[in-house]
Every structure is written in C-alpha cells, then in structure tokens.
Protein backbone atom coordinates (compact mmCIF):
# COMPACT_ATOMS: atom_id res chain seq x y z
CA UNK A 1 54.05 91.53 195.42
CA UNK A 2 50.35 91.50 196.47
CA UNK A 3 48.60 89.62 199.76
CA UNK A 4 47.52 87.32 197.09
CA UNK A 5 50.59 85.80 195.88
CA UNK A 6 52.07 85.67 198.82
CA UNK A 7 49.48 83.43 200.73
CA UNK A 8 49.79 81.27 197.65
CA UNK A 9 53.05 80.99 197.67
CA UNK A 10 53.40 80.00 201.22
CA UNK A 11 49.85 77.48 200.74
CA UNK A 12 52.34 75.71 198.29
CA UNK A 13 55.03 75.39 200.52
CA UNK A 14 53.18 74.44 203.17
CA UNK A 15 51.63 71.44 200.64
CA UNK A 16 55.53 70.41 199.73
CA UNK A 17 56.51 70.01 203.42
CA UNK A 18 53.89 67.93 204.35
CA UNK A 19 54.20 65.50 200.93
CA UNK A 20 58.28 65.52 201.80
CA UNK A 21 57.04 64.51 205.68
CA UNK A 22 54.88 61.63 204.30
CA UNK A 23 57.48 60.56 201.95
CA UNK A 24 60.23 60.44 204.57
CA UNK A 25 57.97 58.44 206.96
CA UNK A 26 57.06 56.14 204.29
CA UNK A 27 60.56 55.36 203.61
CA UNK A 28 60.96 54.71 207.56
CA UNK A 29 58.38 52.19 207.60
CA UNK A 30 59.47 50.64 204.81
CA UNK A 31 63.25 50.40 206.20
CA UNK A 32 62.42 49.15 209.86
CA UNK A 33 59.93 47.12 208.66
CA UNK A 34 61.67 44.27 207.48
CA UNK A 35 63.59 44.07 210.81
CA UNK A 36 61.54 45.09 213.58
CA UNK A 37 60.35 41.60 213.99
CA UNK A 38 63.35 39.28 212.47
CA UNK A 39 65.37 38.40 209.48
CA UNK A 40 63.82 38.80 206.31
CA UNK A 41 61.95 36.25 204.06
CA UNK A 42 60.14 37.59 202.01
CA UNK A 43 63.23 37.42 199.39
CA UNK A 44 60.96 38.43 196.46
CA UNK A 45 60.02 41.99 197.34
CA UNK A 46 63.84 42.39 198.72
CA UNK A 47 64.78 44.78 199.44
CA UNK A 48 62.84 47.73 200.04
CA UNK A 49 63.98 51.29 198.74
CA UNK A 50 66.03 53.47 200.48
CA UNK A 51 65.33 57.24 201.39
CA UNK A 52 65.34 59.76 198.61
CA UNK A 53 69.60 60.75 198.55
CA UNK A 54 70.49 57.88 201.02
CA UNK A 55 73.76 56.26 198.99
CA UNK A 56 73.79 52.27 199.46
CA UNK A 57 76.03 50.47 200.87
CA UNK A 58 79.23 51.67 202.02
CA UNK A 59 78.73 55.39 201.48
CA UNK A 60 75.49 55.52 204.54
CA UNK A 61 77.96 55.63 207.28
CA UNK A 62 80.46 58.13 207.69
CA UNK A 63 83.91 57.23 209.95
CA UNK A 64 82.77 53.48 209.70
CA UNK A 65 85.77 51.19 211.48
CA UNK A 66 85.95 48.22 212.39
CA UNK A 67 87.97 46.49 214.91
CA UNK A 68 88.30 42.87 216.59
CA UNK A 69 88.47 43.36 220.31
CA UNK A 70 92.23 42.62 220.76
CA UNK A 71 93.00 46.77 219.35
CA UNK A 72 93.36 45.85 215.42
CA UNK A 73 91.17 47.97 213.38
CA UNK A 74 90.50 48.63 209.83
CA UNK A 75 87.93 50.72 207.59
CA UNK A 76 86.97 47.12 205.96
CA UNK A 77 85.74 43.61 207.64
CA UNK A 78 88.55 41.96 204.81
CA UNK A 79 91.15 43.99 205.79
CA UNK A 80 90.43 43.04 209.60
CA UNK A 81 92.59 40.23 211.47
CA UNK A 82 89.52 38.03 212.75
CA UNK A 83 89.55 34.50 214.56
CA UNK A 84 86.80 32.43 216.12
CA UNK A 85 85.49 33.67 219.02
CA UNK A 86 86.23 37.04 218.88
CA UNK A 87 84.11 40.06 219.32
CA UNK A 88 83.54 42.36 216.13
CA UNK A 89 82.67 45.80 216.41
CA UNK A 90 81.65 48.01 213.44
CA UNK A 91 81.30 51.95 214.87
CA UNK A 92 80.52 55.23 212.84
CA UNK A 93 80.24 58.62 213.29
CA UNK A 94 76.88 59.35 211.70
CA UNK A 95 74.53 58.51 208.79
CA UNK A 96 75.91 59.78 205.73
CA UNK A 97 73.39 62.71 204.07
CA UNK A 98 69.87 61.45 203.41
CA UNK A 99 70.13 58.71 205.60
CA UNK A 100 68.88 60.63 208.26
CA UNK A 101 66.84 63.23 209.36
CA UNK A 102 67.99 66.85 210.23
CA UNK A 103 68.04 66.24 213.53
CA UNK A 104 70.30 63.06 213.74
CA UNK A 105 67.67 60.58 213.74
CA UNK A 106 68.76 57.70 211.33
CA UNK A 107 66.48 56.95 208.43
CA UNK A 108 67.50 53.19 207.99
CA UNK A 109 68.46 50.74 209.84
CA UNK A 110 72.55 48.90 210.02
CA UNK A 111 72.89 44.87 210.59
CA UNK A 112 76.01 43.29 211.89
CA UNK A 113 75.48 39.06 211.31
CA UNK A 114 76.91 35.85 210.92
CA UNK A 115 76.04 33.13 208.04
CA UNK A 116 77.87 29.32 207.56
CA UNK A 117 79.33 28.95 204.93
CA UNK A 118 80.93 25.58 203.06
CA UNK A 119 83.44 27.31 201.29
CA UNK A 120 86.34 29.90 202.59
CA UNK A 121 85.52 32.08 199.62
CA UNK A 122 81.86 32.96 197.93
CA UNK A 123 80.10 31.18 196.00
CA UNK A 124 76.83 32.48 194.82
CA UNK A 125 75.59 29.17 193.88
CA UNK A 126 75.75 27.91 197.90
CA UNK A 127 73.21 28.84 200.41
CA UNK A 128 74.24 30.56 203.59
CA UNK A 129 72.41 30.16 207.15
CA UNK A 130 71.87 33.41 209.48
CA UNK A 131 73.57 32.46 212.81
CA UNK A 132 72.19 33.97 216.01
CA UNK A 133 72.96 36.23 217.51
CA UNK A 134 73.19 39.12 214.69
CA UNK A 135 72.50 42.49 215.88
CA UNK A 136 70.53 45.22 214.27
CA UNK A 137 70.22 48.97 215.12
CA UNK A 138 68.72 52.28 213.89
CA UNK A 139 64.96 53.01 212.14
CA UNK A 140 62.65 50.36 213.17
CA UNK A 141 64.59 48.50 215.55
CA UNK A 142 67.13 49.09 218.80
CA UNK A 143 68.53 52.62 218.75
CA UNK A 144 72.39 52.65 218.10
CA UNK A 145 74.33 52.51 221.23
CA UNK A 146 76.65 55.20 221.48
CA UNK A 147 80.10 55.23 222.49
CA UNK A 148 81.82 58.33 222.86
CA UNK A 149 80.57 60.37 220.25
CA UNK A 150 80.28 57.27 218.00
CA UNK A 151 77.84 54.93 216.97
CA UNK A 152 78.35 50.91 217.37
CA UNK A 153 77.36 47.39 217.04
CA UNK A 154 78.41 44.52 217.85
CA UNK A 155 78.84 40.57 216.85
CA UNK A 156 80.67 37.57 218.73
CA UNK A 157 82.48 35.20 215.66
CA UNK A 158 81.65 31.86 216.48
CA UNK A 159 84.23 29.65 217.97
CA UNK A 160 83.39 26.25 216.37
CA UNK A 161 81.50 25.27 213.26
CA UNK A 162 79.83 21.53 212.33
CA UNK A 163 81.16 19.70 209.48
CA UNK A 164 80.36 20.59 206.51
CA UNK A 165 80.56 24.44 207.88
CA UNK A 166 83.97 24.99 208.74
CA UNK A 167 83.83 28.27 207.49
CA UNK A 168 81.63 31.88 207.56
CA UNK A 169 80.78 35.04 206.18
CA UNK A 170 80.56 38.24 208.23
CA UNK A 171 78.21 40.90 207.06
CA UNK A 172 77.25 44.02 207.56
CA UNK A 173 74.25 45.24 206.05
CA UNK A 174 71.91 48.59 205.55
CA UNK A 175 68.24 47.06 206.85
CA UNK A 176 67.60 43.65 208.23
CA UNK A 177 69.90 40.84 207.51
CA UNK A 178 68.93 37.79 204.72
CA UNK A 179 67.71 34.97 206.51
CA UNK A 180 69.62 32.87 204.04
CA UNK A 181 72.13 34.48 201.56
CA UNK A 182 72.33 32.44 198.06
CA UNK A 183 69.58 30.90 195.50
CA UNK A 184 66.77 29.60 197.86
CA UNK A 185 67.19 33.27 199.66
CA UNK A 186 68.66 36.47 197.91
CA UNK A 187 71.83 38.82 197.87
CA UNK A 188 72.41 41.97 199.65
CA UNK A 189 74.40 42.60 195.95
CA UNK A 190 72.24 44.14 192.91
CA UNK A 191 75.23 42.31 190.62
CA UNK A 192 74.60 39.04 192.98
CA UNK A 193 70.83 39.29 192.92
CA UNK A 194 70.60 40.63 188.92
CA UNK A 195 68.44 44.12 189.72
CA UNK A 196 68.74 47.62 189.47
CA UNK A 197 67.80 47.83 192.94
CA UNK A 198 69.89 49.25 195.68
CA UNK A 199 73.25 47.28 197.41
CA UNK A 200 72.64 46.65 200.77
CA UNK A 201 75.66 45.66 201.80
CA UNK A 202 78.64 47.89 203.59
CA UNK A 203 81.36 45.04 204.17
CA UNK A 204 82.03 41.88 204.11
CA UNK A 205 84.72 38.83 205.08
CA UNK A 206 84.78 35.24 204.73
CA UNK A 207 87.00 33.05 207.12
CA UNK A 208 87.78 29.59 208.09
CA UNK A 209 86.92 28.37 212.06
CA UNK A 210 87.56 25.27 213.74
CA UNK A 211 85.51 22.20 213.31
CA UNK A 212 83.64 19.73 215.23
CA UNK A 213 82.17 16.22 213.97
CA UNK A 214 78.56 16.45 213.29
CA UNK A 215 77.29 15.02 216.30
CA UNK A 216 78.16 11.97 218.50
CA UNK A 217 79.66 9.26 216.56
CA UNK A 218 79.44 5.97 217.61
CA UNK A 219 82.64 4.15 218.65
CA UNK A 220 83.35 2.20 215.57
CA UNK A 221 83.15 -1.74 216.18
CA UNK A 222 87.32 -3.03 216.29
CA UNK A 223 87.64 -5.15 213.31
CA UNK A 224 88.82 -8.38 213.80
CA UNK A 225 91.72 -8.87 211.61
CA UNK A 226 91.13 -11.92 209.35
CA UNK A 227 94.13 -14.57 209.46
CA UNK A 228 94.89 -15.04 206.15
CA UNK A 229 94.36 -19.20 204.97
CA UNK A 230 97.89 -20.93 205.55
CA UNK A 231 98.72 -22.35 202.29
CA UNK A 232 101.13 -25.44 201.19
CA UNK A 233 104.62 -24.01 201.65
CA UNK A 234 106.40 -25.02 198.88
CA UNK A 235 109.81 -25.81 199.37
CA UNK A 236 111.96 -22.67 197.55
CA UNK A 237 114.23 -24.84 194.89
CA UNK A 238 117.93 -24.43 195.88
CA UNK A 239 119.74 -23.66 192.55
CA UNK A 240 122.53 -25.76 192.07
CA UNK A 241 125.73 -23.46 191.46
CA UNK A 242 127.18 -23.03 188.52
CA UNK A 243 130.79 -25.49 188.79
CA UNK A 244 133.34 -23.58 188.85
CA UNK A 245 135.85 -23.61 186.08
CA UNK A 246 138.97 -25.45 187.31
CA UNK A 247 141.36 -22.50 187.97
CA UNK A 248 144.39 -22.70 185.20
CA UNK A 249 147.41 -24.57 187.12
CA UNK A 250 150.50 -23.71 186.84
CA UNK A 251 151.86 -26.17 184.26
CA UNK A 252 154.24 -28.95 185.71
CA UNK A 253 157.82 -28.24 185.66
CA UNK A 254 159.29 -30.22 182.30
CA UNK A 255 162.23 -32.44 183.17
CA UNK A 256 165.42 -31.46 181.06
CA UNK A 257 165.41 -33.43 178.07
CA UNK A 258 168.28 -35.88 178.66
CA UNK A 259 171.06 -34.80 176.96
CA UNK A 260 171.35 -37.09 173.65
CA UNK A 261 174.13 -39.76 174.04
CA UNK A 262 177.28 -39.11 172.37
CA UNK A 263 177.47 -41.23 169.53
CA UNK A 264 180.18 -42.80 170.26
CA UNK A 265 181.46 -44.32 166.66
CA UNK A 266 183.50 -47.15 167.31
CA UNK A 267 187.07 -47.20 166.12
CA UNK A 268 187.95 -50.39 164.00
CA UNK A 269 190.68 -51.92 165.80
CA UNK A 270 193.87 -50.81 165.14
CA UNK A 271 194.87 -53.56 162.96
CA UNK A 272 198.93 -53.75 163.04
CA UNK A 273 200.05 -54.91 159.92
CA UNK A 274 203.07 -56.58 160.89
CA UNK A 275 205.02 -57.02 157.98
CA UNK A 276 207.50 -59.56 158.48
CA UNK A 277 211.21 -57.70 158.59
CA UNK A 278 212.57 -59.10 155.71
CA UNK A 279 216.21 -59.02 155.16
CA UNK A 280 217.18 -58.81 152.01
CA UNK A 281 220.57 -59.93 151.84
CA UNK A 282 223.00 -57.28 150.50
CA UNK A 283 223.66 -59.77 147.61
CA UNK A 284 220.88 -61.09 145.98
CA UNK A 285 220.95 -65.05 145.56
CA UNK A 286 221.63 -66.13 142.13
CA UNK A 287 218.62 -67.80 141.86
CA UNK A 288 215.77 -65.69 140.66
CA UNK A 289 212.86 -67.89 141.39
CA UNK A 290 213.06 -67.28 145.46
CA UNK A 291 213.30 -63.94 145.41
CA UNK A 292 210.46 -64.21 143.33
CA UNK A 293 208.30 -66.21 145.70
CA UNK A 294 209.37 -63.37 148.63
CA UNK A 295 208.11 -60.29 146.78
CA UNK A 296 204.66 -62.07 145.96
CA UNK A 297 204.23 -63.12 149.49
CA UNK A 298 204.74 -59.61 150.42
CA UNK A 299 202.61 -58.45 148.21
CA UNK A 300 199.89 -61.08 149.00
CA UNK A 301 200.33 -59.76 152.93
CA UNK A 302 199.72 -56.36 152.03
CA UNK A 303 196.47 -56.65 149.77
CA UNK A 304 195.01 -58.81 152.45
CA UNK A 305 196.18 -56.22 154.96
CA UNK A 306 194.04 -53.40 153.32
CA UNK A 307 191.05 -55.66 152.60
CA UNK A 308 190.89 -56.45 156.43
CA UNK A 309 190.99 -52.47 157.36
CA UNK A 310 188.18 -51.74 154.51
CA UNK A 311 185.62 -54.08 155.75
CA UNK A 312 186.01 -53.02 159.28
CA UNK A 313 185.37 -49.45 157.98
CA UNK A 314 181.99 -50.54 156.46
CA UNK A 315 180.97 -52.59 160.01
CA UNK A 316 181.42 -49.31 161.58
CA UNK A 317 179.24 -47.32 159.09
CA UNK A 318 177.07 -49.77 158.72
C-alpha cells in the first residue's frame, strides 16, 4: 500500500470522527435542552430525537428498580406498593448502549415527576398538572447522584390532593418532564401522542391519595326548620262494629208431653134385670087365660129389659 493511500485513508477517518463528534453533541444539546431551564412547553416540536442507538423508554437504563422507602422494591412503578407521602426512588446501573458516551457520561437526560390526576386510571382525554418538586438528572441538567455503584433519583408522593384531584400519576421519563400530560399538552407515548417519534417514557403508576375540600368553606347558615301550618284536625270516624250475631242458645228443655188421659169409656150401668121369680105351680090352673096373661108379662119384661141395655150402649158410643 503506498504513502498515498494511506494518508487518505486516515484524512477520511479523521473527517468521520469529527462528523460522529458533532453529531453526538448535537444530540446532547438537543436532549438537555428542553430541561436545563424547566418543564417543557413547547408541546409541538416534542420531543426531540434521541442519540443515534439510544432505545426509548424502558430499554435506556440498565438494572432500573424502584423502591418506596419502607424496603419494597420492584423493576416497575405499577408493580410498586406506593402511598401518599412516601419517598420514591428509581436507581440504575448505567445508560443502556448509545445512551452514553464511552466514557460513562450519559447522553440524555432521566425525569422522576408527579402530575394530578381526576381519575385513578388514564384517560387520555383529561389533562394532567406537573406537581413540584419533580427531579431531573443526567445531559443538560444535575448530574445523577450516585449511590453505591448505582445511579438514583428521587420524588416525595404527595400526601394530600384538592378536590377534584384525589388521585396522581407517577412518571418517569427519558428528557424533561410534560408540563401538562393530555390534549392541551402532549404524551410521553408515540401511541398516546399519534407519531412515529420516540417513547419517552420508562414507567408509570396511577394511585388514589387522600383529599382535602377545596379551600375554606364557609360554615353553612343552620336552617331554621319550618313548622309545618296546623291544620283542622278532623275527628277520625269511629266505625260502629259490626253486631254480633246472637250466639245459637241452647234450645229450652221441652216439657214431657203429658201423657194422654186414659179414655176412660164409661160402663152402662149394670142394669139387673130382675125377673120376678115366678112360681109356676106344679099343676097348671085349669084356666088357660091366666097363664096366658103371665107368659106375656114376662115376655113384655124382657123386651123392655134389652131395649133399656141397647140404648145405654149407644149413650156410651155416642
């Protein structure tokens, strides 16, 4: 290989290093700049592109945890036990490949923030408010604190929210964080936001907190209870029972029919017939007409005899 081709070679070299150096501090700029003085706001040019190879969203950190300050931990926010007023760490080992130089030095910058919410779940069609006291680290802002080897920031969860926002959202975020996440700002999502641009965000969890009434309420006025208008009592009829049907007596005890009287048929008088003891002498007189008379007198006594006993007999029927 002659002098020549060598000294080109290397010329061309030399050229691509220093276009790769401008490129990678172009990218810097264009990642801090957005945070280095505050949220962002300018929603339309959001948000910027990352470094050539840097993967968005969760793939920029590598070891990312997260724990809540009372020793639970998770690789998520949503799989993280959280309650007001606690203290949220998110800590890494280093930026993934691309997201930072070969030396260390990050290439982007990592938000940890707080938005209200009205709703315990998201709702793309609500807008969220940054809370203060997000933190930010990395290019163009703070440098990372490090912890033993690892890098970490930190956020304290509110304690109380105002009515209507009884609830949040916990973010964190490659870059600055959205000074108000939903349709008057912008997503940290490409699905949320509709772009082929890159996803910002590394994790997320929505919660309830407790809630205060929106300000001082005045001390409502005791109502007078109104006395209702006596009205005309109206005497409540009395209804007038039924009578009651005469319970069946026993009946009276019937007096024994008095025996009938014997009829007592009267017996006609005995009538003696006394028929006068005639004698007839042995010898009968010679003269015919006496004996005569005697036998019809006898006779005579005993016809009148049975016409006395036969009338009797008929007064007695009769």
């Amino acid at each position: 290989m002659s002098n020549t081709t060598a000294r080109n070679r290397r010329g061309i070299a030399a050229r691509l290093a220093v276009t790769a150096a401008a490129t990678t501090a172009t990218f810097v700029a264009l990642s801090g700049t957005a945070g280095a003085s505050g949220p962002v706001t300018d929603y339309a040019s959001y948000p910027e592109p990352l470094p050539f190879g840097c993967w968005s969203g969760y793939g920029s950190l590598e070891g990312l945890r997260f724990d809540n300050g009372r020793g639970d931990t998770a690789p998520t926010l949503g799989d993280l036990p959280v309650s007001a007023g606690d203290v949220v760490t998110m800590s890494w080992d280093a930026f993934a490949a691309g997201c930072a130089a070969d030396d260390g030095t990050p290439l982007v910058s990592v938000s940890l923030a707080a938005y209200r919410n009205t709703t315990l779940q998201f709702d793309p069609t609500v807008d969220e408010e940054l809370i203060d006291g997000w933190g930010q680290c990395g290019a163009g802002a703070a440098a990372c604190e490090q912890v033993g080897g690892r890098y970490q920031l930190s956020v304290v969860v509110p304690d109380t929210g105002t009515e209507p926002h009884c609830s949040l959202q916990l973010d964190a975020v490659l870059g600055a964080p959205l000074a108000i996440v939903g349709p008057s700002g912008s997503f940290y999502s490409s699905t949320a936001r509709g772009d082929d641009k890159p996803s910002m965000l590394i994790s997320a969890k929505n919660m309830a907190i407790p809630c205060d009434a929106p300000g001082p309420q005045p001390k409502p006025t005791p109502e007078v209870p109104q006395l209702p208008e006596p009205q005309p009592q109206v005497p409540t009829p009395v209804p007038t029972p039924a009578p009651e049907a005469p319970a069946p007596s026993a009946p009276a005890p019937q007096a024994p029919a008095p025996a009938p009287a014997p009829i007592v048929i009267p017996q006609a008088p005995a009538v003696e017939v006394l028929a006068e003891r005639v004698e007839v002498p042995r010898t009968l007189p010679a003269t015919g007409p006496r004996i005569s008379g005697l036998l019809a007198g006898l006779g005579a006594a005993l016809i009148g005899s049975g016409i006395a006993t036969r009338r009797a007999s008929r007064r007695l029927a009769g």
